[in-house]
Each structure stands twice: as structure tokens, then as C-alpha cells.
C-alpha atoms as a PDB file:
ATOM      1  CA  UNK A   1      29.221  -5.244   4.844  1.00  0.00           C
ATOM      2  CA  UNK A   2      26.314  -6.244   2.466  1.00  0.00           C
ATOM      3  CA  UNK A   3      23.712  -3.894   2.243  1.00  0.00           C
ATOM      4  CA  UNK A   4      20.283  -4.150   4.107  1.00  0.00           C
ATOM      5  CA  UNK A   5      17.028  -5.547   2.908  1.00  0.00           C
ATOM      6  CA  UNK A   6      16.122  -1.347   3.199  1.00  0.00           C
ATOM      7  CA  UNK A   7      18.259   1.193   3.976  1.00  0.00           C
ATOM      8  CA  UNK A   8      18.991   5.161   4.270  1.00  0.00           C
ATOM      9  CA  UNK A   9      20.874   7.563   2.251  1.00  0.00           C
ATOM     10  CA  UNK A  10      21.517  10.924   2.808  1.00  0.00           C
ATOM     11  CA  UNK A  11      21.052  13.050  -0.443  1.00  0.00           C
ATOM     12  CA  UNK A  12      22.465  16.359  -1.400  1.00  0.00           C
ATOM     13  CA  UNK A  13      19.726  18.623  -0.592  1.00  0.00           C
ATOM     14  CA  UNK A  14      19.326  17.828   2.947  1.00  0.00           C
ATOM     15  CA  UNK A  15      16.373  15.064   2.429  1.00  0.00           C
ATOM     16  CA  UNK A  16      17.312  11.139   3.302  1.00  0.00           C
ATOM     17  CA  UNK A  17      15.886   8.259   0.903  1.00  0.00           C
ATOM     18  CA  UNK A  18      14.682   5.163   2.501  1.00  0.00           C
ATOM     19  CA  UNK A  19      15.473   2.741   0.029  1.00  0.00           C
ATOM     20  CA  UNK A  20      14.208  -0.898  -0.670  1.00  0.00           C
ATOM     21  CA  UNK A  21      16.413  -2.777  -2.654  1.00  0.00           C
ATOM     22  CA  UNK A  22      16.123  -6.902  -0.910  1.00  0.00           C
ATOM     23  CA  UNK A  23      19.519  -8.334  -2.763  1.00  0.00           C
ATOM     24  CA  UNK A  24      18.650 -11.524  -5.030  1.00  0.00           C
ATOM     25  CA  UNK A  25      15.279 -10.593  -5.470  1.00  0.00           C
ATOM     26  CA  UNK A  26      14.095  -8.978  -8.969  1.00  0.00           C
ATOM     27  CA  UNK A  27      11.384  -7.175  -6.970  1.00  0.00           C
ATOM     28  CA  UNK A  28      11.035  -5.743  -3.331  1.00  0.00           C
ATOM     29  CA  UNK A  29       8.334  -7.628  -2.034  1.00  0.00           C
ATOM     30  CA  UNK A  30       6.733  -6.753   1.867  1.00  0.00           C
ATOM     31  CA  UNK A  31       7.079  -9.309   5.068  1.00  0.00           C
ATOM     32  CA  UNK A  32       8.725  -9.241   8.685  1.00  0.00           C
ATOM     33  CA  UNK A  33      12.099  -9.430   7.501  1.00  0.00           C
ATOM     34  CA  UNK A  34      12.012  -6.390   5.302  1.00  0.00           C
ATOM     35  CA  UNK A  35       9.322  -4.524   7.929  1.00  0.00           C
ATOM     36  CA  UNK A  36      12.481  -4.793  10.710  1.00  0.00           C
ATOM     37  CA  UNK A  37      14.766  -3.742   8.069  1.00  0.00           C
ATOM     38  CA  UNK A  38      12.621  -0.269   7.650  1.00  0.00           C
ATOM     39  CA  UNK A  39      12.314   0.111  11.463  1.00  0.00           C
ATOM     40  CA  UNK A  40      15.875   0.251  11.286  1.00  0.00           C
ATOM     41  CA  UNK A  41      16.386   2.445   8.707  1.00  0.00           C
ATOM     42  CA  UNK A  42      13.912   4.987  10.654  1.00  0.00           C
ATOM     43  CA  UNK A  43      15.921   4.393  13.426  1.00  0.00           C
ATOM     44  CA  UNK A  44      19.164   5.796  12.159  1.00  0.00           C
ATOM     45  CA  UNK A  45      17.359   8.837  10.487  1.00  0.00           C
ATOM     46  CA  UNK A  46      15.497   9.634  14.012  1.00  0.00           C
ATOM     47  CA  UNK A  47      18.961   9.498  15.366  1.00  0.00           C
ATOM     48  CA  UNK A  48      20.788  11.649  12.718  1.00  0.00           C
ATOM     49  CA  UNK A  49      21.989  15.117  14.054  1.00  0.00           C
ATOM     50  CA  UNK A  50      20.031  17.724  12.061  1.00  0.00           C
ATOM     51  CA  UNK A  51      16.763  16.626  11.344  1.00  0.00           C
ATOM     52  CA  UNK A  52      16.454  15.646   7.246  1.00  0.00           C
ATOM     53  CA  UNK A  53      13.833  18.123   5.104  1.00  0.00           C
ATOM     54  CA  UNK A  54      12.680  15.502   3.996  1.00  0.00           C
ATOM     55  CA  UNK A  55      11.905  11.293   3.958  1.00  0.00           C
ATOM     56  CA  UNK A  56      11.571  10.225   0.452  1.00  0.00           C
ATOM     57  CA  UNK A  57      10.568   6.358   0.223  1.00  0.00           C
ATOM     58  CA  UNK A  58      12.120   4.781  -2.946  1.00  0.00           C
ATOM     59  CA  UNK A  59      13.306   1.680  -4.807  1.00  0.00           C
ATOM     60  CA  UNK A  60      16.926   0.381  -5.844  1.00  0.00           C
ATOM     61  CA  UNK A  61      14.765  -2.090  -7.910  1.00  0.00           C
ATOM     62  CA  UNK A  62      14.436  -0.687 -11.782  1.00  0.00           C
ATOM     63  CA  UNK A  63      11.266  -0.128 -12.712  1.00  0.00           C
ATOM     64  CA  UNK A  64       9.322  -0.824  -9.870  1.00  0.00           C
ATOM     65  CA  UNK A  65       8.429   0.322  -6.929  1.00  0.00           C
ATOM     66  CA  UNK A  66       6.987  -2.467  -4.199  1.00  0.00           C
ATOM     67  CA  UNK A  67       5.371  -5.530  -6.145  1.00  0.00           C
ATOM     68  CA  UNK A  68       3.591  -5.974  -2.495  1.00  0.00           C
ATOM     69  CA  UNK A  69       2.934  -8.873   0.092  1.00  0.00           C
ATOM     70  CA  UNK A  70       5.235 -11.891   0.038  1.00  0.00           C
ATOM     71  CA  UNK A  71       2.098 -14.343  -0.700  1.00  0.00           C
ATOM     72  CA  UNK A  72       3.933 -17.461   0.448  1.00  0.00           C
ATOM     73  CA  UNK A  73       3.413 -15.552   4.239  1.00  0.00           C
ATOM     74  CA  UNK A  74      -0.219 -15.529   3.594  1.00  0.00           C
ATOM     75  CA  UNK A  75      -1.001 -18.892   1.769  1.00  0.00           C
ATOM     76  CA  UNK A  76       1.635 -20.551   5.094  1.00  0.00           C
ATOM     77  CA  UNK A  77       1.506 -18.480   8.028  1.00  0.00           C
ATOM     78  CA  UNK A  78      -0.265 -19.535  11.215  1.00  0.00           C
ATOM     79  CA  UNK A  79      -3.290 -17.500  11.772  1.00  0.00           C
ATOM     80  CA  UNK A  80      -1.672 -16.118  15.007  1.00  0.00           C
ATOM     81  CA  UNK A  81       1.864 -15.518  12.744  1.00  0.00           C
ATOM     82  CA  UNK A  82      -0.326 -13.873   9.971  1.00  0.00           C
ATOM     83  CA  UNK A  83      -1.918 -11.563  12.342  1.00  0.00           C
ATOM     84  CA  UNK A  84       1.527 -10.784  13.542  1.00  0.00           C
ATOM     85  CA  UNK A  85       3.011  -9.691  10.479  1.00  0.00           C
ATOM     86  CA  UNK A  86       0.066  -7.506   9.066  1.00  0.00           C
ATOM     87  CA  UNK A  87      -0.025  -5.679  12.496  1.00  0.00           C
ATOM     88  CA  UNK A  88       3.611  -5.194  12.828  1.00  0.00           C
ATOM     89  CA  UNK A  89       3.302  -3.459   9.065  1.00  0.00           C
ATOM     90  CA  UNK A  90       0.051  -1.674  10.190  1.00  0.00           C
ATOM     91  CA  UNK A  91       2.385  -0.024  12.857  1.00  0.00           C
ATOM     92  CA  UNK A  92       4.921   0.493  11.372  1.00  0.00           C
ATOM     93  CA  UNK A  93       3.105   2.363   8.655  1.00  0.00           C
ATOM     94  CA  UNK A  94       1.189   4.474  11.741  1.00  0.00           C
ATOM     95  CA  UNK A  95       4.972   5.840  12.510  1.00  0.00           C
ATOM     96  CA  UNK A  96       6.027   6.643   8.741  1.00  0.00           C
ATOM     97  CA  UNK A  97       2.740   8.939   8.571  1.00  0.00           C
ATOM     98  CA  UNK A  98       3.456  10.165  12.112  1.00  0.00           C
ATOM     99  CA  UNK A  99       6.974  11.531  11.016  1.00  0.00           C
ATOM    100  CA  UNK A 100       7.813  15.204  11.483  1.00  0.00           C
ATOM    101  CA  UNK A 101       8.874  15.858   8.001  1.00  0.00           C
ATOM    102  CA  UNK A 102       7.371  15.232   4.506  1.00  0.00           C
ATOM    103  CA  UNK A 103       7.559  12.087   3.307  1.00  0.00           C
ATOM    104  CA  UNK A 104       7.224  11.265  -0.499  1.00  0.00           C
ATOM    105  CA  UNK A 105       6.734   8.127  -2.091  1.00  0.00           C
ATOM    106  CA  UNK A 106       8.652   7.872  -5.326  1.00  0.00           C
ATOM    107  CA  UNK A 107       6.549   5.248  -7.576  1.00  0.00           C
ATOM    108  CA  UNK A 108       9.274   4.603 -10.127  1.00  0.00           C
ATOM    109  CA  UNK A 109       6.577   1.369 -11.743  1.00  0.00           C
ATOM    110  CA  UNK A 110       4.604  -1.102  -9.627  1.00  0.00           C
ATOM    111  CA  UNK A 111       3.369   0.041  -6.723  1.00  0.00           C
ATOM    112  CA  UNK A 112       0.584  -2.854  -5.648  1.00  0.00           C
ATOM    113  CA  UNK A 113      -1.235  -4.288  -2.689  1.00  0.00           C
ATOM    114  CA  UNK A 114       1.474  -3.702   0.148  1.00  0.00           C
ATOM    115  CA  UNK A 115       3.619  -1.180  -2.276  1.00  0.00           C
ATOM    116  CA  UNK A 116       0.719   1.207  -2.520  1.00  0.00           C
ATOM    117  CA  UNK A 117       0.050   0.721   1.407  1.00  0.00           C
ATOM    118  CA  UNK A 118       3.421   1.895   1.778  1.00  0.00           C
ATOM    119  CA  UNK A 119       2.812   4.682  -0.778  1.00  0.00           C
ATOM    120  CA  UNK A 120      -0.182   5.544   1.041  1.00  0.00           C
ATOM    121  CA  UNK A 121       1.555   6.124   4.357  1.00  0.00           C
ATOM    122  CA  UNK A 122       3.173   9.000   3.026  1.00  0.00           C
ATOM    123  CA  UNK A 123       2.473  12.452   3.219  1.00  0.00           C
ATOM    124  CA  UNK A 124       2.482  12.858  -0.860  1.00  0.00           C
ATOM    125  CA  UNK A 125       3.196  10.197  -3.905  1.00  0.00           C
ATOM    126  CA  UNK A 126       5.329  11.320  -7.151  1.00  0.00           C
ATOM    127  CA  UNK A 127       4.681   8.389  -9.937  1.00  0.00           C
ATOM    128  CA  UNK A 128       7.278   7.898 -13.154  1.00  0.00           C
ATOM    129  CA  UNK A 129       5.355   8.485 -16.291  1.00  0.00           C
ATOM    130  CA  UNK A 130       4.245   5.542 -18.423  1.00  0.00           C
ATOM    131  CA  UNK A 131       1.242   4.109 -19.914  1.00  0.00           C
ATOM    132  CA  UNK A 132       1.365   0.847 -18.387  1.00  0.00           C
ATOM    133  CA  UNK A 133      -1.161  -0.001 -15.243  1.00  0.00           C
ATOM    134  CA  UNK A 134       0.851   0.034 -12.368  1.00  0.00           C
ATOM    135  CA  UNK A 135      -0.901   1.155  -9.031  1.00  0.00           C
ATOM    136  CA  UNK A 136      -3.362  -0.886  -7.235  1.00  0.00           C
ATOM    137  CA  UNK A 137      -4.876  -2.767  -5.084  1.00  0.00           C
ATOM    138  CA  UNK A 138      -5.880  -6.008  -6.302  1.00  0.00           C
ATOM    139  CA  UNK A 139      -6.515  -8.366  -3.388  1.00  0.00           C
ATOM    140  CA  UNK A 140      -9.813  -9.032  -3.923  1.00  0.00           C
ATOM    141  CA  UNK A 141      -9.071 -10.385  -7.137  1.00  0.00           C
ATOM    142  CA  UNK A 142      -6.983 -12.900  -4.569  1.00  0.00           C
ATOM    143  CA  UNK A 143     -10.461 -13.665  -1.831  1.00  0.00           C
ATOM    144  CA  UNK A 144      -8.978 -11.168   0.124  1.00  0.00           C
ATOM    145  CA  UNK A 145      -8.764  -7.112   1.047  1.00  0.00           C
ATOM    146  CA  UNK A 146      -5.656  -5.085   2.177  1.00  0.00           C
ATOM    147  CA  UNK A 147      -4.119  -5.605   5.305  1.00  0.00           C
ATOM    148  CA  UNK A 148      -2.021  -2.699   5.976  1.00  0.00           C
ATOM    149  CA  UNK A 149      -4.121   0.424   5.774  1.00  0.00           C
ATOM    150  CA  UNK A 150      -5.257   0.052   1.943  1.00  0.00           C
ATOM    151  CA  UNK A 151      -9.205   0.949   3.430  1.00  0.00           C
ATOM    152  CA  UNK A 152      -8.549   3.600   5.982  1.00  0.00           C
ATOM    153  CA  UNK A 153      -6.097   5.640   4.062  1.00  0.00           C
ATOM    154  CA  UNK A 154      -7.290   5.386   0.134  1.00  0.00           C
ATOM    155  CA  UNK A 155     -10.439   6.876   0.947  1.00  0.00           C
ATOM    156  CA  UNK A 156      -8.724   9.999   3.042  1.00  0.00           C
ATOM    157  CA  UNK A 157      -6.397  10.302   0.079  1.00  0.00           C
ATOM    158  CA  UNK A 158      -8.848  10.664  -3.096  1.00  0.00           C
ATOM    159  CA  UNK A 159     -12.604  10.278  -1.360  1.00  0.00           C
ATOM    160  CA  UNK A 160     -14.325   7.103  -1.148  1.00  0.00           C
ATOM    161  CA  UNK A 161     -16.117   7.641  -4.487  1.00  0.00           C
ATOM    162  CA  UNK A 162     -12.731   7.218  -6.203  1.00  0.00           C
ATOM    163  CA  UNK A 163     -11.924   4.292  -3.886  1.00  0.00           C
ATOM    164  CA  UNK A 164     -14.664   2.564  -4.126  1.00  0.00           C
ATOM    165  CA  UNK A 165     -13.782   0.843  -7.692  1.00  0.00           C
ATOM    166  CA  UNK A 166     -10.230   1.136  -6.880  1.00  0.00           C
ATOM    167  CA  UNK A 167     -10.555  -1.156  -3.967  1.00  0.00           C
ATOM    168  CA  UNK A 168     -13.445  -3.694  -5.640  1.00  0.00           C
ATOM    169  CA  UNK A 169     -13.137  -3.707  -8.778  1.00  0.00           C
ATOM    170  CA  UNK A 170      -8.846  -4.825  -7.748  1.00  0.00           C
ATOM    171  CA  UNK A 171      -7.740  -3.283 -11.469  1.00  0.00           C
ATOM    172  CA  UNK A 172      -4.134  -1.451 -11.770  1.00  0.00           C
ATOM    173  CA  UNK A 173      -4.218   1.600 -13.441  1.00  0.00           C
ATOM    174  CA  UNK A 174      -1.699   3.806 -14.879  1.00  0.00           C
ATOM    175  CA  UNK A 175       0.266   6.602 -13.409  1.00  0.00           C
ATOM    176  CA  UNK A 176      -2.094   9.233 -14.855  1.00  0.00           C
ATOM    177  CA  UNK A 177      -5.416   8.009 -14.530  1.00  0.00           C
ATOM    178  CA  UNK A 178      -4.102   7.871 -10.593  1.00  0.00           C
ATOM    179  CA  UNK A 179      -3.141  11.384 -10.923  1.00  0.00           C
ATOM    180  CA  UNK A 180      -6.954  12.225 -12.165  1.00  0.00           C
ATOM    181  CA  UNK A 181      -8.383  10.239  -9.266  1.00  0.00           C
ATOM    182  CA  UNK A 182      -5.883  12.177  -6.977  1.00  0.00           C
ATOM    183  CA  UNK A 183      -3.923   8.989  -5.363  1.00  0.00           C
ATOM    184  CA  UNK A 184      -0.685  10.792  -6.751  1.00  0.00           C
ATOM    185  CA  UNK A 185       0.336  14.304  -6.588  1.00  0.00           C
ATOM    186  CA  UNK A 186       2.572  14.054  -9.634  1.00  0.00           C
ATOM    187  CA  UNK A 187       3.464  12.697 -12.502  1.00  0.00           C
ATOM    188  CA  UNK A 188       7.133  13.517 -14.346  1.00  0.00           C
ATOM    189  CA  UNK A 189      10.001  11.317 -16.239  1.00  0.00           C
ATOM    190  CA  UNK A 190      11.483   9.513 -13.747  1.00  0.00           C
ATOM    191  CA  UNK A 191      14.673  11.176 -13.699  1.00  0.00           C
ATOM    192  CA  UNK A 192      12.772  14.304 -12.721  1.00  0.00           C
ATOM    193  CA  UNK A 193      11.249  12.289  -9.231  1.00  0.00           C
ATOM    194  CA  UNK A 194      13.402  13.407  -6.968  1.00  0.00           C
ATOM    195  CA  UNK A 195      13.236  17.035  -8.216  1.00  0.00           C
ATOM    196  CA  UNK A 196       9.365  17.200  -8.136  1.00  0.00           C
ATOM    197  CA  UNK A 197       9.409  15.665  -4.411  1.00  0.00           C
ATOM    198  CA  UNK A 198      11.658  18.389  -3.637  1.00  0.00           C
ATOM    199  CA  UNK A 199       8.545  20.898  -4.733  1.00  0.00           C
ATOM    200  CA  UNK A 200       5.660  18.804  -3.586  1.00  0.00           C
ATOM    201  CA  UNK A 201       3.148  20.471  -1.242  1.00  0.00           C
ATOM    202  CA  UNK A 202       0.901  17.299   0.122  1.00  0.00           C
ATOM    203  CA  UNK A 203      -2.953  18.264  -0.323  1.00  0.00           C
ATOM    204  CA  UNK A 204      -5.024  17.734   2.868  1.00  0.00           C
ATOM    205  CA  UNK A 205      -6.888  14.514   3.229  1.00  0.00           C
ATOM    206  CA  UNK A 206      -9.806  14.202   1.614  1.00  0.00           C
ATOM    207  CA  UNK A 207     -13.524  15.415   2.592  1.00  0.00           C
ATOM    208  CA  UNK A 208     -15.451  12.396   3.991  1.00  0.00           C
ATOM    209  CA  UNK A 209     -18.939  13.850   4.519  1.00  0.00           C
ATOM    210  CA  UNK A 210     -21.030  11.608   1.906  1.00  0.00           C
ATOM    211  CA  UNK A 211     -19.206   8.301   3.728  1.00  0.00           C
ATOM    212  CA  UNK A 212     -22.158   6.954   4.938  1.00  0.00           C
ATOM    213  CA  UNK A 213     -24.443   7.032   1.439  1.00  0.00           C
ATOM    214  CA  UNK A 214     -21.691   5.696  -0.545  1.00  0.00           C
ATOM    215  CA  UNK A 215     -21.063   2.664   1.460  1.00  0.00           C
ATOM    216  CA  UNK A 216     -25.383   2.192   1.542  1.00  0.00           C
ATOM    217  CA  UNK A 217     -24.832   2.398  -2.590  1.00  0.00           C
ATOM    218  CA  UNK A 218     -21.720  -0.521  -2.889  1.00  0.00           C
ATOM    219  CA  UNK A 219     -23.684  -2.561  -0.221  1.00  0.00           C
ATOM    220  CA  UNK A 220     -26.480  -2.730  -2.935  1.00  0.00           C
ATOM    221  CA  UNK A 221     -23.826  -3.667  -5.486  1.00  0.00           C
ATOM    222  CA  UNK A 222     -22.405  -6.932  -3.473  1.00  0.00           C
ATOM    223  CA  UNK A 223     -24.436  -8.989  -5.439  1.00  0.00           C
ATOM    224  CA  UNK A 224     -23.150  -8.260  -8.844  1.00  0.00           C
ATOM    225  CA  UNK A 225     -19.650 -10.317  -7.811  1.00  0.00           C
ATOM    226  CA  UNK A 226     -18.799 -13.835  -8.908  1.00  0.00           C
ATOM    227  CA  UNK A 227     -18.939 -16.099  -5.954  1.00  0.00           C
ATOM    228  CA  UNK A 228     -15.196 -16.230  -5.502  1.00  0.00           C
ATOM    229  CA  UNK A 229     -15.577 -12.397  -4.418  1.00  0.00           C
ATOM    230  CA  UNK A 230     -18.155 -12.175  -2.758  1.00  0.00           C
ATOM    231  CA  UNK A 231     -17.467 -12.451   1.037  1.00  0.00           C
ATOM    232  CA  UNK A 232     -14.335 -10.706   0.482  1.00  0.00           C
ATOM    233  CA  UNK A 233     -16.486  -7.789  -1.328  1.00  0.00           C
ATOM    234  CA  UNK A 234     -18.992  -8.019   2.411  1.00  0.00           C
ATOM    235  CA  UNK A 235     -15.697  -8.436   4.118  1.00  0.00           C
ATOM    236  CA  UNK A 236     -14.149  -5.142   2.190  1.00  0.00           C
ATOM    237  CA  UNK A 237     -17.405  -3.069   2.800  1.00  0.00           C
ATOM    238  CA  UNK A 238     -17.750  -3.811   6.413  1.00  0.00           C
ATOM    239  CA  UNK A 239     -13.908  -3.152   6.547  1.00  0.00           C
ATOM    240  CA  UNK A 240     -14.299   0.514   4.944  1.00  0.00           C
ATOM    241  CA  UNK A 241     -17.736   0.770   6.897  1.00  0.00           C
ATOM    242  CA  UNK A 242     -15.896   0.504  10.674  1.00  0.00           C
ATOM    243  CA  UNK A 243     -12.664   2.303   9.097  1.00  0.00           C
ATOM    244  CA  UNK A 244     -14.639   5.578   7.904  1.00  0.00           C
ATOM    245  CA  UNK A 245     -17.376   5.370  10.461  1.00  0.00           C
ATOM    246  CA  UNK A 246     -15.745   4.287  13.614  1.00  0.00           C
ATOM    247  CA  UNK A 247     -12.069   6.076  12.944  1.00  0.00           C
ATOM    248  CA  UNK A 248      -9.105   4.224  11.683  1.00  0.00           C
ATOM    249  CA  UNK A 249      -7.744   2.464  14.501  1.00  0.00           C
ATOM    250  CA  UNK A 250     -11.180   0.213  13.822  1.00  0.00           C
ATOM    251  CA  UNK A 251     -10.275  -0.124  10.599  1.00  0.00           C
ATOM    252  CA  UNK A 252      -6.630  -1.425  10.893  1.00  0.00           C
ATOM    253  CA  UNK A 253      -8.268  -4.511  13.091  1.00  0.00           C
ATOM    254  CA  UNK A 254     -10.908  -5.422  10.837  1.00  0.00           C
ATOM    255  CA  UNK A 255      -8.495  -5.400   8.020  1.00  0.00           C
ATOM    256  CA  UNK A 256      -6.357  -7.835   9.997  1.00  0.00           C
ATOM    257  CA  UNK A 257      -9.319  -9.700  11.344  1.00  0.00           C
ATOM    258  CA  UNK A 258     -11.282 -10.069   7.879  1.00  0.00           C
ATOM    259  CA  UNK A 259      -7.592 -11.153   6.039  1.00  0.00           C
ATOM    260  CA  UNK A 260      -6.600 -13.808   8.206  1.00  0.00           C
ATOM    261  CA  UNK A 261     -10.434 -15.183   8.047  1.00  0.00           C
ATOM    262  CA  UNK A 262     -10.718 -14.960   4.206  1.00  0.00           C
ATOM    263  CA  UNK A 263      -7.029 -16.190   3.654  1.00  0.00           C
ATOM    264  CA  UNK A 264      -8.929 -19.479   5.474  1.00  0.00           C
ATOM    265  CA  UNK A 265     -11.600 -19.730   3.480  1.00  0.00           C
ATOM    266  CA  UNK A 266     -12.442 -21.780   0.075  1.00  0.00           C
ATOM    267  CA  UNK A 267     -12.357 -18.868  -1.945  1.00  0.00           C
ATOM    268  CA  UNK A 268      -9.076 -17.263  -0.651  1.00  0.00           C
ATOM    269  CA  UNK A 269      -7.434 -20.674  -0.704  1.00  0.00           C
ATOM    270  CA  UNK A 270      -8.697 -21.630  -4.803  1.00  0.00           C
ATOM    271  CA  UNK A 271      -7.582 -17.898  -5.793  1.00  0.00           C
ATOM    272  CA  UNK A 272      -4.327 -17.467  -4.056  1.00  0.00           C
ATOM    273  CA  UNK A 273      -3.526 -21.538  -5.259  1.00  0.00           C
ATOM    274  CA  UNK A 274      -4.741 -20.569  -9.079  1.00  0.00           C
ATOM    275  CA  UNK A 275      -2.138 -17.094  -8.526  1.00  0.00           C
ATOM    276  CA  UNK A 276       0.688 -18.994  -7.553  1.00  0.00           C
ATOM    277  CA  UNK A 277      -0.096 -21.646 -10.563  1.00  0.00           C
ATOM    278  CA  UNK A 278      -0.441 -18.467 -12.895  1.00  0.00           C
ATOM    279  CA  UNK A 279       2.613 -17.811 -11.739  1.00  0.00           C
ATOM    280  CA  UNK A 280       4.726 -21.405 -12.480  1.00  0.00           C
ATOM    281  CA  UNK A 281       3.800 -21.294 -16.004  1.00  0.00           C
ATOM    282  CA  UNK A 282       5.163 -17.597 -17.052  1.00  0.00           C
END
């Protein structure tokens, strides 16, 4: 039998590896097929007779982790079939951080948009060292924002005033500059991941207390985007504001609302077109 779009392997020292690895594609890329295939793999792991020590989320793809969204599903879905998909990955990515056990994400190279959502869900991230700029989330540099937790769980993992640029200024960055900014926990050859997962001890979530005056400071910043960013910069901040402010449930729907909207408008429609175009002439 051909192997699933993601699947589970047992390893030697009692943990289980959920493993994306979509054959024929170059890179593992996020939509509903691939979202049922990880439901699946959970599945078999929640059924396994001793419980593992720990759920380490990985790739099969070299040098990469999760390149993220399928785009096609965004520039074609319905609005009612878009809204599906990013809730079915919001929950899905509510019961990976509601596991019992750890759960590492092992960021052997790209981890971006969706990849980094899925990185995010975890308890703690362990990133293969290299200078190029891997992690990210860029989809404002697309007229959009994250759909799948990107605003309510970057700023509990490294503080909102190192998400903040993260999230609108849309830039990659390398594995260490996202240890320094405390998105990873650790950064070793990546022959050494699974070793240094085995060791991790995840940090608690980050203090929120200065929420409210960092938001008032970006609101006063909206103006310095181009006009292709700018309602999915008000879109991001209101996003962030109702995620932080109002708990993360509140979040999760604006994100969906606010995506589906933006994917609609002018803006979302010229930047996604002008990525895919990028894209034909590589």
C-alpha cells in the first residue's frame, strides 16, 4: 500500500513522528486532503497501546519543512469552501496543542505561512541550522493574514513585541535570528534534531501584560503601508486585537472571517495573481 499524504512512525526511544511527506510533490504543502490525512495519523497514535513520550511533527521532504497553504484553495475556493478548510485546520491544530504529551516541531528548512502554524501548535520547535531565511509568515505580503492560528499563538510564543514585525512586516528569517526572538527553542545540525527534541523542555507561553499598548503603537503605524497592504495590515491588527484581548477562540474566527474577505478583495486578488505569475517564470 502507498504511503499516506502524512503518516506515523514509531521511533526507537518510545516517541512517534508524524510525518508529512505528500508523494509527487517536491514540497508538503497544507489543504483538506493532507488536514484528514493528519487526523488520521493522530488517530492511530491515540489508539496505540502505551501512550508515546513523545509527538514529534516532521518532514520526509529534504530540506524543508511545510512550504504552507496550497494557494490554488485560496485564489478558487468558494467563500463557504474556504471557510471550511481554514476552520477544519484551525481545529485540528486546537487538538495537536491539546495532546497529552510533548510535541516538537522539527523545522528541517521552510517552515512558512501554514508550516509555521503547524510549528506553532506544538508544545516546542527544534530548527536545522543554516543561514538562509526560512521561518515566516508572509501573507500579508499576499493581501492577506494567517488563517490557522498564526495571530493567537505567535504572540503567546515570543510576546507580541517580537510578533509584531514578524507578522507585518511578512519577512522570513533564519533559524537563529528565530531562536533570538524565541519562536524556536533550538537550533542544532540537522542530524542532531531528533536528539535535541528528545531533551527539549517547552518554555511557558509568553507574558502578555503590555498587549493592549502595543497594539495602540502598530495602529499608529497602519499608515506607513503601500496600499496593497493596507486593509490587510487593519485586518491583521484587529485580528491580533480580538485574539489577545478577547481570548483565542475570537481570534481563530476573525482570522477566518478577515481571510476569506481579503482573499475577495482587489488587493488580495492583484497580489496572490502577481505570486502565482512570479511563480510561472522561475
Amino acid at each position: 500500500m502507498s504511503p499516506d499524504l502524512v503518516y506515523h512512525r514509531r521511533n526507537d526511544d518510545g516517541s512517534v513522528s508524524v510525518v508529512f511527506d505528500e508523494p509527487g510533490r517536491p514540497v508538503n504543502v497544507l489543504r483538506q486532503a493532507v488536514f484528514d490525512a493528519v487526523s488520521r495519523a493522530l488517530d492511530a497514535i491515540e489508539a496505540l497501546p502505551e501512550t508515546p513520550t513523545q509527538v514529534r511533527f516532521v518532514s520526509g521532504k529534504p530540506g524543508t519543512f511545510i512550504a504552507g497553504a496550497d494557494l490554488k484553495v485560496i485564489r478558487d475556493a468558494s467563500d463557504a469552501e474556504l471557510d471550511a478548510v481554514l476552520k477544519q485546520g484551525q481545529d485540528l491544530l486546537d487538538r495537536v496543542a491539546a495532546l497529552p504529551m510533548t510535541t516538537v516541531a522539527l523545522i528541517g528548512g521552510a517552515a512558512l505561512g501554514g508550516g509555521l502554524e503547524v510549528a506553532l501548535a506544538c508544545d516546542a520547535r527544534v530548527a536545522a541550522a543554516g543561514d538562509r531565511a526560512v521561518i515566516g509568515l508572509p501573507e500579508i505580503n499576499l493581501g492577506i493574514l494567517p488563517g490557522w492560528g498564526g495571530t493567537v499563538r505567535l504572540p503567546r510564543c515570543t510576546g507580541v513585541g517580537q510578533a509584531l514585525p514578524l507578522l507585518f512586516e511578512g519577512r522570513a528569517i533564519t533559524p537563529d535570528e528565530a531562536l533570538a526572538v524565541g519562536l524556536v527553542d533550538a537550533v542544532v545540525k540537522e542530524d542532531a534534531m531528533d536528539d535535541a527534541a528528545a531533551r527539549i523542555k517547552p518554555k511557558p507561553p509568553a507574558d502578555l501584560g503590555d498587549s493592549a499598548a502595543l497594539l495602540e503603537a502598530q495602529r499608529g503605524r497602519l499608515t506607513e503601508f503601500d496600499s496593497m497592504k493596507q486593509r490587510a495590515a487593519g485586518a491583521m491588527l484587529d485580528t491580533l486585537k480580538l485574539g489577545l484581548l478577547d481570548g483565542p477562540q475570537a481570534g481563530l474566527d476573525a482570522e477566518r472571517r478577515h481571510l476569506v474577505a481579503l482573499r475577495n478583495t482587489d488587493e488580495g486578488r492583484a497580489l496572490i495573481g502577481a505570486f502565482f505569475d512570479k511563480r510561472k517564470k522561475k
